[in-house]
PDB file of N, CA and C in Angstrom:
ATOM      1  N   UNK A   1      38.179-146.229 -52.029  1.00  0.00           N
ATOM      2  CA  UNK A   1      37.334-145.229 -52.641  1.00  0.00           C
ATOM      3  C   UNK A   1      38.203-144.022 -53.012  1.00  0.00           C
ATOM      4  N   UNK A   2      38.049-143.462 -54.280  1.00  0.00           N
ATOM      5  CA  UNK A   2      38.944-142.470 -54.728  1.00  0.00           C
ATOM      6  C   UNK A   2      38.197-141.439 -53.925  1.00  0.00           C
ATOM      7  N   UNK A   3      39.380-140.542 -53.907  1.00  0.00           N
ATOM      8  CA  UNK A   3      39.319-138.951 -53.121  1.00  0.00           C
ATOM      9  C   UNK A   3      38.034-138.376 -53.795  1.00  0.00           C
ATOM     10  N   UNK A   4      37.463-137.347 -53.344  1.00  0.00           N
ATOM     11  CA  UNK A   4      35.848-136.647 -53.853  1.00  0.00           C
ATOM     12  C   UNK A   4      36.157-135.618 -53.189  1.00  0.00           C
ATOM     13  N   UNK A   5      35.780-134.367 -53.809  1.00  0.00           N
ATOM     14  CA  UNK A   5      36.113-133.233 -53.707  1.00  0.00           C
ATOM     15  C   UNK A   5      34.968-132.558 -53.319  1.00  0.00           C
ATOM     16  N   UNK A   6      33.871-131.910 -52.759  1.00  0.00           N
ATOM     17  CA  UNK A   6      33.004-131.136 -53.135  1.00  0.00           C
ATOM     18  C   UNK A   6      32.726-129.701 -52.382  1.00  0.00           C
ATOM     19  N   UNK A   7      32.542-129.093 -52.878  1.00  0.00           N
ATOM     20  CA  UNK A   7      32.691-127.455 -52.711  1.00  0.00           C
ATOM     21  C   UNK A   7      31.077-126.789 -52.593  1.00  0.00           C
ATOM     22  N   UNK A   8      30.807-125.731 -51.578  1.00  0.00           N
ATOM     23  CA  UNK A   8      29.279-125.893 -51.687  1.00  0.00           C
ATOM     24  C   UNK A   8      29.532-124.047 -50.669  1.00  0.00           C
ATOM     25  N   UNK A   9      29.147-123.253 -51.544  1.00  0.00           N
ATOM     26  CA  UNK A   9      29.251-121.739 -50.955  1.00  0.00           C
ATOM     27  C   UNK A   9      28.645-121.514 -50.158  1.00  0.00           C
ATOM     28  N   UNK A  10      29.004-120.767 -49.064  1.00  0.00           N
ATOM     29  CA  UNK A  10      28.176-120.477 -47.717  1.00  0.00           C
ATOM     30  C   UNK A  10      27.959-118.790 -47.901  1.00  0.00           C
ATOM     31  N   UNK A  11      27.487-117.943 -47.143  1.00  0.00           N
ATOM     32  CA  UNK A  11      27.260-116.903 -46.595  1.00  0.00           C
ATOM     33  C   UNK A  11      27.317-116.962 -44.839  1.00  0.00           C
ATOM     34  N   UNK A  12      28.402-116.245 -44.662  1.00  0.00           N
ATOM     35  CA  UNK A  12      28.418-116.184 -42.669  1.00  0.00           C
ATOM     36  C   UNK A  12      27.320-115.128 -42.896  1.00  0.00           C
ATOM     37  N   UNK A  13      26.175-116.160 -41.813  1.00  0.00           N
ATOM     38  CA  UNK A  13      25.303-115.303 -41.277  1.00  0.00           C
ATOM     39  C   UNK A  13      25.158-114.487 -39.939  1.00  0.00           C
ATOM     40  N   UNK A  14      24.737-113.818 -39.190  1.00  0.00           N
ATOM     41  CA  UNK A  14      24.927-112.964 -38.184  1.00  0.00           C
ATOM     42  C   UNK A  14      24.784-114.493 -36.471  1.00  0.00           C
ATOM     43  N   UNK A  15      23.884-115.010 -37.154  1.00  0.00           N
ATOM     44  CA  UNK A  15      23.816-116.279 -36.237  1.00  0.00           C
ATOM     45  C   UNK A  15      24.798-117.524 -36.144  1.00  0.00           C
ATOM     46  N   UNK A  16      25.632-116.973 -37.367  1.00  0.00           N
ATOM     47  CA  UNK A  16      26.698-118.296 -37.189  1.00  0.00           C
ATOM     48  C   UNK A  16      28.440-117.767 -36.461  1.00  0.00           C
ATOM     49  N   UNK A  17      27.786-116.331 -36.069  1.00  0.00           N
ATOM     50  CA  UNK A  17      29.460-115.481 -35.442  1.00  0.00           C
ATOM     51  C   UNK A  17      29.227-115.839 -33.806  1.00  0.00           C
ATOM     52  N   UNK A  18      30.516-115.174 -33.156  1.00  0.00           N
ATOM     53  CA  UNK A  18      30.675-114.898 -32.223  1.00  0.00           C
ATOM     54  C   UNK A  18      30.683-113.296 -31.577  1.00  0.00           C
ATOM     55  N   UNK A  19      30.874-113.049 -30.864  1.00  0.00           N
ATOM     56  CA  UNK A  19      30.496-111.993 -30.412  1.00  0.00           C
ATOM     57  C   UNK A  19      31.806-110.703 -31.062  1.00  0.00           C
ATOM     58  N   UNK A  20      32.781-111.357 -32.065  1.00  0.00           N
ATOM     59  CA  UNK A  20      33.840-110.683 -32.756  1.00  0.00           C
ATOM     60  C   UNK A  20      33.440-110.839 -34.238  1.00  0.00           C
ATOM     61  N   UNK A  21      32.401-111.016 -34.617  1.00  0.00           N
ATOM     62  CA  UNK A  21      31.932-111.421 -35.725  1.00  0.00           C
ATOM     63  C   UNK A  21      32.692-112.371 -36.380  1.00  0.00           C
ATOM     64  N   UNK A  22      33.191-113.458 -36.048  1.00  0.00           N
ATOM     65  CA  UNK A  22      33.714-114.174 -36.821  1.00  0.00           C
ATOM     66  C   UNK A  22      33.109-115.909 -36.324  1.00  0.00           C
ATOM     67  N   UNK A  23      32.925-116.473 -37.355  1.00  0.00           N
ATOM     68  CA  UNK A  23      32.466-117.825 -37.475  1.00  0.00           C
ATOM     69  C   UNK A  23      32.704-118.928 -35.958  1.00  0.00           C
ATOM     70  N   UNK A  24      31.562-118.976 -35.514  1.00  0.00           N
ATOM     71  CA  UNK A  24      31.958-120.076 -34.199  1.00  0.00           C
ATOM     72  C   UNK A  24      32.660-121.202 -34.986  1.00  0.00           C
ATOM     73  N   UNK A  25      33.358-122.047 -33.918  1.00  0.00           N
ATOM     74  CA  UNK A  25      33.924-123.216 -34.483  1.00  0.00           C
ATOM     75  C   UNK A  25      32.889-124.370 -34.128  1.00  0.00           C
ATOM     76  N   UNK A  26      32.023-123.855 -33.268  1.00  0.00           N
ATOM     77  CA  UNK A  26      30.550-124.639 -33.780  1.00  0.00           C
ATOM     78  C   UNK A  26      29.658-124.524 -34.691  1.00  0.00           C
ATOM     79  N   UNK A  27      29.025-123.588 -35.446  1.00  0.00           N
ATOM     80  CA  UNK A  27      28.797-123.093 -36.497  1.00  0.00           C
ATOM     81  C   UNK A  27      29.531-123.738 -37.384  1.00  0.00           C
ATOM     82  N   UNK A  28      30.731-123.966 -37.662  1.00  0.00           N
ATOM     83  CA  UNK A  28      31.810-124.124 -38.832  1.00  0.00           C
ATOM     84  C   UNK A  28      31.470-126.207 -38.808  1.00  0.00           C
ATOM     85  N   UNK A  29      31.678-126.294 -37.502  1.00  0.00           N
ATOM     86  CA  UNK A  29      31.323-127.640 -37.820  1.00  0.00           C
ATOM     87  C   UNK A  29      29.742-128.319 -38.565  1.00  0.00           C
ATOM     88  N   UNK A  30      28.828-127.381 -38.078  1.00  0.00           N
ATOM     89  CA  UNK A  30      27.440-127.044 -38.536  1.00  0.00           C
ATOM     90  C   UNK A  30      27.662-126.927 -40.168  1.00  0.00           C
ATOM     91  N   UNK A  31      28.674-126.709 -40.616  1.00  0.00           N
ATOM     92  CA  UNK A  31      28.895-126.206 -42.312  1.00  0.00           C
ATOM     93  C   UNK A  31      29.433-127.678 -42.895  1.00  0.00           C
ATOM     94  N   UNK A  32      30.131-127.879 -41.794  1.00  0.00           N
ATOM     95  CA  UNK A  32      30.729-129.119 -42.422  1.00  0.00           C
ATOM     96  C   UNK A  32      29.949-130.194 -42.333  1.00  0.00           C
ATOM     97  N   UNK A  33      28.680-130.136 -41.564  1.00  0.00           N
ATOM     98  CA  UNK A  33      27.246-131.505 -41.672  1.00  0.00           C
ATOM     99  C   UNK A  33      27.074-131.244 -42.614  1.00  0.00           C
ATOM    100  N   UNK A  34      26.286-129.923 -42.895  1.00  0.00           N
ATOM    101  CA  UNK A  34      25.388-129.735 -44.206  1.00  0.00           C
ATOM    102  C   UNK A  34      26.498-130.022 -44.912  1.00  0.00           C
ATOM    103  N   UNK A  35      27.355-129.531 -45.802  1.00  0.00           N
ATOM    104  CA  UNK A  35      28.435-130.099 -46.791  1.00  0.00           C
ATOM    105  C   UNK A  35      28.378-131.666 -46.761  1.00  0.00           C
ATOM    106  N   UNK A  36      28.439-132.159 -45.256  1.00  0.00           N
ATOM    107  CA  UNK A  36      28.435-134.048 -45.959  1.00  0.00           C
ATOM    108  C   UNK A  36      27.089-134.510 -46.243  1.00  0.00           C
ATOM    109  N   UNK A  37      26.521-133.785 -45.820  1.00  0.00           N
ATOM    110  CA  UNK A  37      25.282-134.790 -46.042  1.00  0.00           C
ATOM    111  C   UNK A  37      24.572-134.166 -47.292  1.00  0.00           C
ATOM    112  N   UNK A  38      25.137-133.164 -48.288  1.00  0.00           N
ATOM    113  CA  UNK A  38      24.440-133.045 -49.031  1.00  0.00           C
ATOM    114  C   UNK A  38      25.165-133.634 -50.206  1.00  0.00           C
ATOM    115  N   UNK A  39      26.981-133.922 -49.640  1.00  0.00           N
ATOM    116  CA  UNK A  39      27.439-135.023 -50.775  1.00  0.00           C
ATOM    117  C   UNK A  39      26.804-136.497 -50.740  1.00  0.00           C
ATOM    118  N   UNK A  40      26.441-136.938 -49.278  1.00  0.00           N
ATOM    119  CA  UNK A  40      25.834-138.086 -49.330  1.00  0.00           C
ATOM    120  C   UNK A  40      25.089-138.239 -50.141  1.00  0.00           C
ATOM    121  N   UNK A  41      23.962-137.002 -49.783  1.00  0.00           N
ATOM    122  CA  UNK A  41      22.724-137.170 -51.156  1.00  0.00           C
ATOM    123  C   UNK A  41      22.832-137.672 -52.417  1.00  0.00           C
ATOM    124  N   UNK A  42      23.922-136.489 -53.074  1.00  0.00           N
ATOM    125  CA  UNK A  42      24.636-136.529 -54.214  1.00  0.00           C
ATOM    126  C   UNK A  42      25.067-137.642 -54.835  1.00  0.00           C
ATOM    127  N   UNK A  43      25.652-138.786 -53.697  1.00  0.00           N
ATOM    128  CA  UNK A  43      26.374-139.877 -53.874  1.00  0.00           C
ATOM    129  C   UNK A  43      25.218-141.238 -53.921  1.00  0.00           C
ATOM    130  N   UNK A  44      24.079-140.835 -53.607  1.00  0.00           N
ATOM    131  CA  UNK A  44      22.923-141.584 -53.431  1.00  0.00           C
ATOM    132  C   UNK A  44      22.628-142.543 -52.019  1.00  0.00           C
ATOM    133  N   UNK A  45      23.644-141.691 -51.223  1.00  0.00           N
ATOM    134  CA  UNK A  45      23.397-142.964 -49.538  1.00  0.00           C
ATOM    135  C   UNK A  45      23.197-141.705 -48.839  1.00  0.00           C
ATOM    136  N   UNK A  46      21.738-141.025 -48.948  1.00  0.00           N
ATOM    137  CA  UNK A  46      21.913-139.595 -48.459  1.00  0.00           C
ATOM    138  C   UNK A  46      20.930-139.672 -46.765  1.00  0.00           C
ATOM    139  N   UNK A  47      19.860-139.668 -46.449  1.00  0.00           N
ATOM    140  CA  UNK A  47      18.954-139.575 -45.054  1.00  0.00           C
ATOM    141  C   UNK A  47      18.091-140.609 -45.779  1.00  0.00           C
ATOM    142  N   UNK A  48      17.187-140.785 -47.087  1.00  0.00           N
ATOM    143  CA  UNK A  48      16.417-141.796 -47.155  1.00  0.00           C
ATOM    144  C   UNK A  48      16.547-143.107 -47.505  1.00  0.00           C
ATOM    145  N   UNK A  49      18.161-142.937 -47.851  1.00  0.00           N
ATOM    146  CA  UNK A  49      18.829-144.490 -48.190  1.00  0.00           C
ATOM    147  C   UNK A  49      18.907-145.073 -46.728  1.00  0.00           C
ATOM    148  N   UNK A  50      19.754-143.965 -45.365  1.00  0.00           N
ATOM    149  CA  UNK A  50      20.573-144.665 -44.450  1.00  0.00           C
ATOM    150  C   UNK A  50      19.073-145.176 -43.696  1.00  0.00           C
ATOM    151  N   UNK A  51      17.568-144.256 -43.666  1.00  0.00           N
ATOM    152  CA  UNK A  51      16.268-144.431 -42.748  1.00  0.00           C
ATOM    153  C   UNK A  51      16.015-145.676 -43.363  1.00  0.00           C
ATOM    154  N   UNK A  52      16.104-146.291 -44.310  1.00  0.00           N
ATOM    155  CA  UNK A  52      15.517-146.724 -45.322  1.00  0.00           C
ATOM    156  C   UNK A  52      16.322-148.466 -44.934  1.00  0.00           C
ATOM    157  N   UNK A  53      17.986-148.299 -44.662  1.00  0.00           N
ATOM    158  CA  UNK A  53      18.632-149.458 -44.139  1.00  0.00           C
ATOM    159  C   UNK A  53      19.079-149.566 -42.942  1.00  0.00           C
ATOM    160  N   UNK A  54      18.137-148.670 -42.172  1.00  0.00           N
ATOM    161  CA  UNK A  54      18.358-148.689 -40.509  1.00  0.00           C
ATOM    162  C   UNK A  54      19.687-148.602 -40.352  1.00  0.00           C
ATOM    163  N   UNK A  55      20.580-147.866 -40.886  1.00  0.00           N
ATOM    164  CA  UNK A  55      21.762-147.212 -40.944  1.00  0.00           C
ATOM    165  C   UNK A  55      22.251-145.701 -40.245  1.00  0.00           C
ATOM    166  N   UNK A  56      23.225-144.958 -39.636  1.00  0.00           N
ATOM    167  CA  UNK A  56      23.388-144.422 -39.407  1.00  0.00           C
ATOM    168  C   UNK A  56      25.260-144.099 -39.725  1.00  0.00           C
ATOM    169  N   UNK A  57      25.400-142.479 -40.217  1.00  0.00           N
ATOM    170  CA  UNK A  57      27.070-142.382 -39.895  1.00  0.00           C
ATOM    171  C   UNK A  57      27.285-141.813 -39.537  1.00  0.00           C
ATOM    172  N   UNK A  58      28.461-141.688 -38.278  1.00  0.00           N
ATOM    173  CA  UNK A  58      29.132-140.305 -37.161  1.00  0.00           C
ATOM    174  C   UNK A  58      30.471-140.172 -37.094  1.00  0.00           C
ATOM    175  N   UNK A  59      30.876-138.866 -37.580  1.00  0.00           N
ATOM    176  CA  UNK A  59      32.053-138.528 -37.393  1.00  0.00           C
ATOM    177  C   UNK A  59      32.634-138.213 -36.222  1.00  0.00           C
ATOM    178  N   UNK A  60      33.889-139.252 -36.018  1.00  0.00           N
ATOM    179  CA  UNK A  60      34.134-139.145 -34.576  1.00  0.00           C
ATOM    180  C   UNK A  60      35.187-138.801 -33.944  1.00  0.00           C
ATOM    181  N   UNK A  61      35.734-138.256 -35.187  1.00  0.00           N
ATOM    182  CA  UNK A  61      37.280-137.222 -35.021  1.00  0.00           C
ATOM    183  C   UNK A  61      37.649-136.352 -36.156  1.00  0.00           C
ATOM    184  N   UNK A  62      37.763-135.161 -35.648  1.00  0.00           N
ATOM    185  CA  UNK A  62      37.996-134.067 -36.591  1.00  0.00           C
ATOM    186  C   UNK A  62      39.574-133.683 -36.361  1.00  0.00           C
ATOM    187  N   UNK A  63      40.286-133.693 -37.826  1.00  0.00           N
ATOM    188  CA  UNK A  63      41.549-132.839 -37.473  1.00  0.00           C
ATOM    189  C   UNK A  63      41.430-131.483 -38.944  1.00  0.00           C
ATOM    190  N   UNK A  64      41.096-130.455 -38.254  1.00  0.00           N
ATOM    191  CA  UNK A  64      41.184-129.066 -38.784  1.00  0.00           C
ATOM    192  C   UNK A  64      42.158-128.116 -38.506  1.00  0.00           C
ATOM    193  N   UNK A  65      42.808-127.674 -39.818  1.00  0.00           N
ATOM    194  CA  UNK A  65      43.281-126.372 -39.516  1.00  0.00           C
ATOM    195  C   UNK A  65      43.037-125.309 -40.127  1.00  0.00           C
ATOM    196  N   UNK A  66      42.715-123.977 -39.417  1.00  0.00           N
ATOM    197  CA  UNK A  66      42.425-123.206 -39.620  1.00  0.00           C
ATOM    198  C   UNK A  66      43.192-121.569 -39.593  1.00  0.00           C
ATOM    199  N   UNK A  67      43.349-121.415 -41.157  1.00  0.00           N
ATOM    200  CA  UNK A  67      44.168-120.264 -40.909  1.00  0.00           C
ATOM    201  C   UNK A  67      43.522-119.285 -40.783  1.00  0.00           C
ATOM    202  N   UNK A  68      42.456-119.074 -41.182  1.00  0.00           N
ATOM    203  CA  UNK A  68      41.613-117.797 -40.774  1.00  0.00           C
ATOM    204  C   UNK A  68      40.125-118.131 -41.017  1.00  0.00           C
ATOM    205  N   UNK A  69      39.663-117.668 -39.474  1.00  0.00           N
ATOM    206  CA  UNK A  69      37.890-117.866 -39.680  1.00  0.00           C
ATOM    207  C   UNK A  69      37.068-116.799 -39.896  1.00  0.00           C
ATOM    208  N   UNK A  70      36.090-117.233 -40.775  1.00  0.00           N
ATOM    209  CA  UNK A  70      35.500-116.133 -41.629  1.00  0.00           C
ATOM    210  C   UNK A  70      34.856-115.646 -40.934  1.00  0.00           C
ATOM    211  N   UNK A  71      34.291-114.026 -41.090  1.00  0.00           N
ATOM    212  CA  UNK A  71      33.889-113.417 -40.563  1.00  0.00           C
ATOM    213  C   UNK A  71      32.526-112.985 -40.970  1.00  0.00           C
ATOM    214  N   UNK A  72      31.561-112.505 -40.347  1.00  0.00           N
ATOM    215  CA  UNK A  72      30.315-111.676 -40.936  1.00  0.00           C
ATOM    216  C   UNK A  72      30.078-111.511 -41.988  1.00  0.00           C
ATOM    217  N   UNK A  73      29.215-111.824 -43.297  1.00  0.00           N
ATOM    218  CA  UNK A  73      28.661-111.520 -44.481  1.00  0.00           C
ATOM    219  C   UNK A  73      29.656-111.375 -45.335  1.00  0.00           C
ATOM    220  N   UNK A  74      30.695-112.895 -44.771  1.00  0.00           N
ATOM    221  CA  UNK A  74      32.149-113.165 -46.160  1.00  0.00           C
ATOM    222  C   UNK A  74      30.917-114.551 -46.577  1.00  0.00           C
TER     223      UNK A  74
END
């Protein structure tokens, strides 16, 4: 499957910081569901395709790097 790119703008909300205002790295993973599953959609194997073929998919290793986490109302 060729590479797929997709890009999808957030707003850090006051509920997605830490107590330094900057982005939990739970939160951030929270960005990165919504981002796949709204390419799934996109791609047409989105929540009513996978309910639909008694299907399920889980990501079960993350390698991230992060040079700087965003902060409050970036």
């Amino acid at each position: 499957m060729p590479l797929m790119k997709t890009t999808k703008p957030y707003e850090i909300l006051c509920f997605y910081t830490d107590y330094k205002d900057k982005l939990s790295p739970q939160s951030l993973i929270g960005l990165f569901q919504d981002a796949a599953t709204n390419q799934s959609s996109f791609l047409g194997v989105g929540h009513d395709y996978m309910v639909s073929n008694n299907l399920i998919w889980v990501l079960l290793k993350y390698n991230i790097h992060i040079n700087r986490m965003p902060e409050f109302k970036e």
